[in-house]
C-alpha atoms as a PDB file:
ATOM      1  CA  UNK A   1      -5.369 -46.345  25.509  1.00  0.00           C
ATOM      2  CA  UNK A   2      -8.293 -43.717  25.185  1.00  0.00           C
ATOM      3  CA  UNK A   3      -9.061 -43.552  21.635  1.00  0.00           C
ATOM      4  CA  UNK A   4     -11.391 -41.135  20.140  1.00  0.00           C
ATOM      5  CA  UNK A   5     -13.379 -41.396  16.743  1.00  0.00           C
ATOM      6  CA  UNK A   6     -14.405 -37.853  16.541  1.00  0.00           C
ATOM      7  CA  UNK A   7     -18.124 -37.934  15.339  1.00  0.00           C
ATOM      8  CA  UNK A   8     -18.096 -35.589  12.639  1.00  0.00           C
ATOM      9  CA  UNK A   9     -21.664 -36.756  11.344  1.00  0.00           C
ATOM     10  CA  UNK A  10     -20.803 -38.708   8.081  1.00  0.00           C
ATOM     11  CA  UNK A  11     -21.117 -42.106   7.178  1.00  0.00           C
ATOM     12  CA  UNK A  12     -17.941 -43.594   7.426  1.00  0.00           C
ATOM     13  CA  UNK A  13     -17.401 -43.517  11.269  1.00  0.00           C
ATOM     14  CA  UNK A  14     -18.424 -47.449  11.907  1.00  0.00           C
ATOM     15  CA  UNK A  15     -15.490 -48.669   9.266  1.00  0.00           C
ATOM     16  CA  UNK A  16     -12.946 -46.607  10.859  1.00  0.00           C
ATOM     17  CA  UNK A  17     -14.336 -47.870  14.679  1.00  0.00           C
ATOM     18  CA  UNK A  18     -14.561 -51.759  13.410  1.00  0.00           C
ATOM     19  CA  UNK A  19     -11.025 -51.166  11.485  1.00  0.00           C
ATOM     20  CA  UNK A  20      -9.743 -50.193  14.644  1.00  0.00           C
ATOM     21  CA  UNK A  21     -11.734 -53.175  16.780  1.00  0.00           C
ATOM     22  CA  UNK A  22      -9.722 -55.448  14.785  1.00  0.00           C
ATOM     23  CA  UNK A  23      -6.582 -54.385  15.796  1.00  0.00           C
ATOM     24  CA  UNK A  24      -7.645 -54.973  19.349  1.00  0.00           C
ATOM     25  CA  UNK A  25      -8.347 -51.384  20.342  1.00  0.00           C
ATOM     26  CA  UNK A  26     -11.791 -50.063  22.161  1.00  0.00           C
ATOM     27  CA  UNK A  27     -12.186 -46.817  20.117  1.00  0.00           C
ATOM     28  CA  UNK A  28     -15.152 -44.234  21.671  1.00  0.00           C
ATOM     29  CA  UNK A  29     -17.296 -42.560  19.001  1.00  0.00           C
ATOM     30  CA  UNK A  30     -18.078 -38.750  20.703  1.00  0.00           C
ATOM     31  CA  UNK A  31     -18.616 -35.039  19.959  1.00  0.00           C
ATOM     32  CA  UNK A  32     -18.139 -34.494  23.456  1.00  0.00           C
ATOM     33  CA  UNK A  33     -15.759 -31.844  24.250  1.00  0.00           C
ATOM     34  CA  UNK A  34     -14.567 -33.524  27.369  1.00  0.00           C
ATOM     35  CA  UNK A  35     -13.865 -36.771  26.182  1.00  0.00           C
ATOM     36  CA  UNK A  36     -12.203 -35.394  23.170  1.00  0.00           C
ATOM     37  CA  UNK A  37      -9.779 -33.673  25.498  1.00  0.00           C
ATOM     38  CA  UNK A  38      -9.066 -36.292  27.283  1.00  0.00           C
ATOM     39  CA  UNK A  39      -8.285 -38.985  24.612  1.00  0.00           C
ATOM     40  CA  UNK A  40      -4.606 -40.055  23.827  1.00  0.00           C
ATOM     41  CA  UNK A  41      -5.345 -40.279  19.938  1.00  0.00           C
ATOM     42  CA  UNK A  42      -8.293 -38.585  18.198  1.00  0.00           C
ATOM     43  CA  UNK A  43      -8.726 -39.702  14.602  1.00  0.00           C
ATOM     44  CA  UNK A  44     -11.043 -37.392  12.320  1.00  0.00           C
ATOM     45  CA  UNK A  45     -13.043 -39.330   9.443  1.00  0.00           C
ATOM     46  CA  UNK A  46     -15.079 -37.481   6.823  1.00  0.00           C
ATOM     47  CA  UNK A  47     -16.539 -38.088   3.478  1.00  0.00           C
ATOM     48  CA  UNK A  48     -18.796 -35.110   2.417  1.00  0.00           C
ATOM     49  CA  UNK A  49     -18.893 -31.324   2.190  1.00  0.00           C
ATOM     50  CA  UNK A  50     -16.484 -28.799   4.352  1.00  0.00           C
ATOM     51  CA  UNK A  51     -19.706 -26.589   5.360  1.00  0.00           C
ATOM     52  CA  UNK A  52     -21.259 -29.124   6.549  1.00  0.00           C
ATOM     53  CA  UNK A  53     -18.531 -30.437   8.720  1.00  0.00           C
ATOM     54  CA  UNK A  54     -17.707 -26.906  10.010  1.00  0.00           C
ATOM     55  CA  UNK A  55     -21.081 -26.868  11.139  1.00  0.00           C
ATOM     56  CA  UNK A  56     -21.408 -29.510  13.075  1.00  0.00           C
ATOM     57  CA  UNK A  57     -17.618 -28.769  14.517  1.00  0.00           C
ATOM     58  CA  UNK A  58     -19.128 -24.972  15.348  1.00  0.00           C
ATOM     59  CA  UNK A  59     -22.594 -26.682  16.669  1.00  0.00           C
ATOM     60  CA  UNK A  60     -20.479 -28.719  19.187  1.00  0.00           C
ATOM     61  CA  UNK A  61     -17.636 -26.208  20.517  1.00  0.00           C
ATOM     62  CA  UNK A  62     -14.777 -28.329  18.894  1.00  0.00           C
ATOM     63  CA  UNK A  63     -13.187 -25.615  16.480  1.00  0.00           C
ATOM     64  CA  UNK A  64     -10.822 -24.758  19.497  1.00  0.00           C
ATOM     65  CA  UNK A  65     -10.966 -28.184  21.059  1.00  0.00           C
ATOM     66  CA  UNK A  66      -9.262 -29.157  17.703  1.00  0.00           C
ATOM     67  CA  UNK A  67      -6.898 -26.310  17.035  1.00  0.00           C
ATOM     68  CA  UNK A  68      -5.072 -27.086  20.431  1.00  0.00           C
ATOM     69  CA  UNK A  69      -5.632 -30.911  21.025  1.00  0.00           C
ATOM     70  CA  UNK A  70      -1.598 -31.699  22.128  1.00  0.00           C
ATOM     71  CA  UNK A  71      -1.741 -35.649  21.343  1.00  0.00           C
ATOM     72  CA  UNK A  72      -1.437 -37.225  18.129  1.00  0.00           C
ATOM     73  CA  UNK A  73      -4.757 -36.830  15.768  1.00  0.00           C
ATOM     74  CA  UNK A  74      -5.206 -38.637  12.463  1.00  0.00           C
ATOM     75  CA  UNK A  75      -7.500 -36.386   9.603  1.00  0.00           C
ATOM     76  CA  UNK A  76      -8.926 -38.921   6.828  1.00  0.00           C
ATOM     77  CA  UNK A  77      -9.691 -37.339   3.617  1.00  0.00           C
ATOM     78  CA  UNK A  78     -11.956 -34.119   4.430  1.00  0.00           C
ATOM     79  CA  UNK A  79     -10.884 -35.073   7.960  1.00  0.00           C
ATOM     80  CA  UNK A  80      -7.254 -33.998   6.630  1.00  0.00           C
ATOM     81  CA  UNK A  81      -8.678 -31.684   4.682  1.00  0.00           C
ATOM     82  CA  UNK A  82     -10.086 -29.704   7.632  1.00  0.00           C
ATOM     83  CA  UNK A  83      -6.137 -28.786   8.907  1.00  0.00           C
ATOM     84  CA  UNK A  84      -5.599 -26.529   5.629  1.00  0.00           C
ATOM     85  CA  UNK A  85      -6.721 -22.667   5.382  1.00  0.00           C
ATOM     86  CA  UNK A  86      -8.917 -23.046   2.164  1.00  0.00           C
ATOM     87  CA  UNK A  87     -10.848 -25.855   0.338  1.00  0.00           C
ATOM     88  CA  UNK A  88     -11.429 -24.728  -3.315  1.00  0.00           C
ATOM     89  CA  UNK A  89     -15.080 -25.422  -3.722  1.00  0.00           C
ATOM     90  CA  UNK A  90     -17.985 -22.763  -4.821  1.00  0.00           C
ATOM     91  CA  UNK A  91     -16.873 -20.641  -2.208  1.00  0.00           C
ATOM     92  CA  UNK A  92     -13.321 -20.839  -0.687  1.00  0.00           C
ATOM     93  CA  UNK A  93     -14.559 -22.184   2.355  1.00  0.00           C
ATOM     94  CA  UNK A  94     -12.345 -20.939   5.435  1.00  0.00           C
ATOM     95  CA  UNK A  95     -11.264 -24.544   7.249  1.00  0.00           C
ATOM     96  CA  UNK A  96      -8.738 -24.635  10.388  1.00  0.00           C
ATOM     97  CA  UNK A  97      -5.193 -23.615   8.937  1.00  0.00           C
ATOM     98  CA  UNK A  98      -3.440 -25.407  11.422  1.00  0.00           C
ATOM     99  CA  UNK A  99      -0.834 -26.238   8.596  1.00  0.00           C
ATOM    100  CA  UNK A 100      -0.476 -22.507   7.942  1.00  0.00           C
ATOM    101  CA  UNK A 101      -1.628 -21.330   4.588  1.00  0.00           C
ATOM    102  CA  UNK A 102      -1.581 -24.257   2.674  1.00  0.00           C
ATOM    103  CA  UNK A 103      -4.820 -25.096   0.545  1.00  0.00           C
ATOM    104  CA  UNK A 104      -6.529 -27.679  -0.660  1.00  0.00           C
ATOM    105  CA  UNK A 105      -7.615 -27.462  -4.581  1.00  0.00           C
ATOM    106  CA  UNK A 106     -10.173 -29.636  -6.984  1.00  0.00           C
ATOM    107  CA  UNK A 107      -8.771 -31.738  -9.484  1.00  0.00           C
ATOM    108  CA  UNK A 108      -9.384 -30.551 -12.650  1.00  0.00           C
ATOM    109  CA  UNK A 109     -10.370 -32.792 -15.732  1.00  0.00           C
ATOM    110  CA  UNK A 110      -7.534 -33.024 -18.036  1.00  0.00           C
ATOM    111  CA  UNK A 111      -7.358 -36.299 -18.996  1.00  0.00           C
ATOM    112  CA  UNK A 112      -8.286 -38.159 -15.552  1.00  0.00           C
ATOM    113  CA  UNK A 113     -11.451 -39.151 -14.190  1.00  0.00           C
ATOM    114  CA  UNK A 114     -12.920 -37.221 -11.394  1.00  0.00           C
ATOM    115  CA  UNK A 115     -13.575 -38.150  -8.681  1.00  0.00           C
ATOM    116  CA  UNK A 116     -10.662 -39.908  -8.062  1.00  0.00           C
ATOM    117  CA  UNK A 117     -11.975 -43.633  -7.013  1.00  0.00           C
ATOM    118  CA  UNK A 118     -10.029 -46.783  -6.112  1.00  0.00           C
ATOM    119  CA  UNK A 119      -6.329 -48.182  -5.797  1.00  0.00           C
ATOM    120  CA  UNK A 120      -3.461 -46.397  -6.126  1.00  0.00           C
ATOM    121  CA  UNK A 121       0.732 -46.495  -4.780  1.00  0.00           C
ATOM    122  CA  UNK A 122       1.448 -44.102  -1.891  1.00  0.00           C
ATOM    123  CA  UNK A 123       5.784 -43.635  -2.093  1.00  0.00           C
ATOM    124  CA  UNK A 124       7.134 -42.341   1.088  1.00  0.00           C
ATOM    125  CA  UNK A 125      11.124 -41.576   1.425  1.00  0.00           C
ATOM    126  CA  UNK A 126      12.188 -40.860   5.231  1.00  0.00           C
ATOM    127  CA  UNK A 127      11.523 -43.690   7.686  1.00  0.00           C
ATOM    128  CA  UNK A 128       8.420 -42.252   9.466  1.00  0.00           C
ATOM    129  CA  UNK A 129       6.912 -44.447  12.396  1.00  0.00           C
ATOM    130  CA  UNK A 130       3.649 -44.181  10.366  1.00  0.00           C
ATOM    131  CA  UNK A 131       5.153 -46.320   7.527  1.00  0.00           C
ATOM    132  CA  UNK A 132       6.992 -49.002   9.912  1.00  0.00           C
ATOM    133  CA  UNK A 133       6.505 -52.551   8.018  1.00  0.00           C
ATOM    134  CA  UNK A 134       5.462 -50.992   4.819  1.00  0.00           C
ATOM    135  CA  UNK A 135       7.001 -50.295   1.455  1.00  0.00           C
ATOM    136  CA  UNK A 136       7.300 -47.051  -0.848  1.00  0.00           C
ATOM    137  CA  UNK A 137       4.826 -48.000  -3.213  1.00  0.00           C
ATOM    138  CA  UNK A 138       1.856 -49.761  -1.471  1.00  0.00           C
ATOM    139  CA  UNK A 139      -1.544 -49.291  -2.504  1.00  0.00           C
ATOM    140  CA  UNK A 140      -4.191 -47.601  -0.792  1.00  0.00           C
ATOM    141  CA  UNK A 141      -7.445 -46.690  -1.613  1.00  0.00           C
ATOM    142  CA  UNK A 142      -8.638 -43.309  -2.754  1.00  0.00           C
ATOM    143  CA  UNK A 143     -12.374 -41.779  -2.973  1.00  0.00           C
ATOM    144  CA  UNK A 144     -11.749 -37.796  -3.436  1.00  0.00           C
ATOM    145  CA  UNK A 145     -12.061 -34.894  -6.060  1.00  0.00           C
ATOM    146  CA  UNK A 146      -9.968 -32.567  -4.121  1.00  0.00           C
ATOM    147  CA  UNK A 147      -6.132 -32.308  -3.200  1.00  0.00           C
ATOM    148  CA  UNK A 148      -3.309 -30.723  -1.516  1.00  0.00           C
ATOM    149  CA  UNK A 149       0.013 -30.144  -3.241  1.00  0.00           C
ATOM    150  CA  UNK A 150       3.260 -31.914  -2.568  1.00  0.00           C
ATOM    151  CA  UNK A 151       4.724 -29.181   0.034  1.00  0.00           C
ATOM    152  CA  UNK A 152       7.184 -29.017   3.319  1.00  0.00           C
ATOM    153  CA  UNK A 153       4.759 -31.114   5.445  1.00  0.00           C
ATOM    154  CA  UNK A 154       4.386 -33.437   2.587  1.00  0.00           C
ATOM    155  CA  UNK A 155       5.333 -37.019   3.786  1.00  0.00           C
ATOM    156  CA  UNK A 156       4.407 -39.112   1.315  1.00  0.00           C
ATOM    157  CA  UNK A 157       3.001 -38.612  -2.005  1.00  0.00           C
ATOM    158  CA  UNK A 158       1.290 -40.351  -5.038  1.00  0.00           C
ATOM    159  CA  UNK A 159       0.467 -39.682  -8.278  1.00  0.00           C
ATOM    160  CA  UNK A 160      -2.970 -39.391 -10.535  1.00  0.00           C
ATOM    161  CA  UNK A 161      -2.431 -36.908 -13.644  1.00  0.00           C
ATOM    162  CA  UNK A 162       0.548 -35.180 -11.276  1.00  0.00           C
ATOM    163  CA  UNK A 163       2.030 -36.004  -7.902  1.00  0.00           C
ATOM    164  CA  UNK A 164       0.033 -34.523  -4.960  1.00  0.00           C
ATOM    165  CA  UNK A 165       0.597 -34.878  -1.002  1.00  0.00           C
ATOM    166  CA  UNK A 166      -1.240 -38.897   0.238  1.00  0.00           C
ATOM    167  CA  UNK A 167       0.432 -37.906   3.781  1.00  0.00           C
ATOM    168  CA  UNK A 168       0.819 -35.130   5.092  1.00  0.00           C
ATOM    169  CA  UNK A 169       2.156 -34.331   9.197  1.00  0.00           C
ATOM    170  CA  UNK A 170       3.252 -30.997  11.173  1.00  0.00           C
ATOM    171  CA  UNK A 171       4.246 -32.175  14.502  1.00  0.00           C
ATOM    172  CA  UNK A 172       0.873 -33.647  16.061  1.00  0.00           C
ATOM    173  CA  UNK A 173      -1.143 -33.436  13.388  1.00  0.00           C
ATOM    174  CA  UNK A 174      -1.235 -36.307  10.737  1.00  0.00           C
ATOM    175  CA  UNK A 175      -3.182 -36.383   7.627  1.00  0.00           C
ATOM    176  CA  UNK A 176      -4.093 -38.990   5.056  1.00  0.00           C
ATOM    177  CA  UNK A 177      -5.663 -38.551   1.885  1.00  0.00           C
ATOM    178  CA  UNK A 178      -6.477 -42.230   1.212  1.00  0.00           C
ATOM    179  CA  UNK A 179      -8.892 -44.525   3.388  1.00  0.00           C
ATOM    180  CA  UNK A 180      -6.826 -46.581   5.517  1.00  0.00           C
ATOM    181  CA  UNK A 181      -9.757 -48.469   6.764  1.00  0.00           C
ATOM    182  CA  UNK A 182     -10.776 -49.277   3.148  1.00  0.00           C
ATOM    183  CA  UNK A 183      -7.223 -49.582   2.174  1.00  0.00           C
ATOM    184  CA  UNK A 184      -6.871 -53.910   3.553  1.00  0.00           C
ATOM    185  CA  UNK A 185      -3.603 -55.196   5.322  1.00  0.00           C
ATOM    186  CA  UNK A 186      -1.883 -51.875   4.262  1.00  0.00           C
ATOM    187  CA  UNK A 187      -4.413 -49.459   5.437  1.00  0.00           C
ATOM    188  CA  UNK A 188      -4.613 -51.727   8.767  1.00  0.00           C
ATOM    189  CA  UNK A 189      -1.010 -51.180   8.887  1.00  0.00           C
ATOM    190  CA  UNK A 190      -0.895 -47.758   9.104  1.00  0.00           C
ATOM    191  CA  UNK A 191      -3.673 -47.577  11.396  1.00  0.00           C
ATOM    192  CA  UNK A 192      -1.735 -49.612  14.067  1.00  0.00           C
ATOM    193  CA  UNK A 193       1.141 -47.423  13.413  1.00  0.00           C
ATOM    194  CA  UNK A 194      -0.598 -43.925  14.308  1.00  0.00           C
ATOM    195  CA  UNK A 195      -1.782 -45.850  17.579  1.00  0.00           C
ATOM    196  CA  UNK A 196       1.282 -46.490  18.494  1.00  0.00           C
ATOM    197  CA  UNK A 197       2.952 -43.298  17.633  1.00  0.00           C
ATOM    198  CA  UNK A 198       3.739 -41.196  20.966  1.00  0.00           C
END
């Protein structure tokens, strides 16, 4: 299988590659356009800001690349961010709105602790191929000050303060809120899941 780390320019890219190593998979690292296109998963890391990330998606040609890739993709954190229409920052930064004018918003401090950081339970209800051999309920980790609310592509949720969307899918596009490869057997899990999703 042609897998596809799309390199988006932030720090996490070798955890998601070595994550997926483990599981017995030879995942490519590119910004190439080409090999992009012709991958049968593309997963899309990012921890850091949306500008800069649209940047470097605009510097290498992928904004369309993305927008009509056919074969399952998997955004983590800003990586799922990046399939919404806004990001509620300083400026409402403009991202892909492949899910069709649903945004992203910043948690605001009433009585939790921003950012987000650690462990938390992830509750899914409809069997989903991503959640084969896992329960409603499993713990993930989390690193994020932003969120996207519990909506009709909403597939699983958790809560911190208030329940908002931890997976989120409209038909090729998955996205997870949490860091699967941070997130130990569970997070491993999931990750063989989306590979094996068709």
């Amino acid at each position: 299988m042609n897998i596809v780390i799309l390199d988006s320019g932030f720090s996490n890219l070798s955890s998601i590659y070595w994550a997926i190593k483990r599981l017995g998979y030879n995942p490519i690292i590119s910004f190439d356009k080409k090999i992009i296109k012709n991958s049968d998963k593309l997963i899309f890391p990012g921890i850091g800001t949306p500008s800069f990330l649209l940047k470097n998606l605009k510097k290498y040609h992928l904004i369309d690349v993305i927008k009509t890739y056919k074969n399952p993709i998997l955004g983590i954190c800003l990586g799922m961010h990046l399939f919404f229409k806004y990001i509620e920052e300083s400026k409402n930064t403009l991202m892909l709105d492949i899910f069709n004018n649903k945004n992203i918003y910043k948690f605001r401090k009433n009585k939790i602790i921003i950012p987000h950081i650690g462990w938390n339970k992830v509750y899914f209800k409809q069997k989903h191929p991503l959640f084969n051999n896992l329960l409603s309920g499993d713990w993930f980790y989390f690193i994020h000050s932003y969120f996207s609310l519990v909506s009709s592509i909403t597939i699983a949720k958790t809560c911190y303060g208030f329940f908002f969307s931890s997976v989120v899918q409209k038909n090729n596009f998955f996205g997870v809120q949490f860091h699967p490869e941070k997130s130990g057997k569970s997070g491993m899990i999931l990750l063989k899941n989306f590979l094996e999703i068709y």
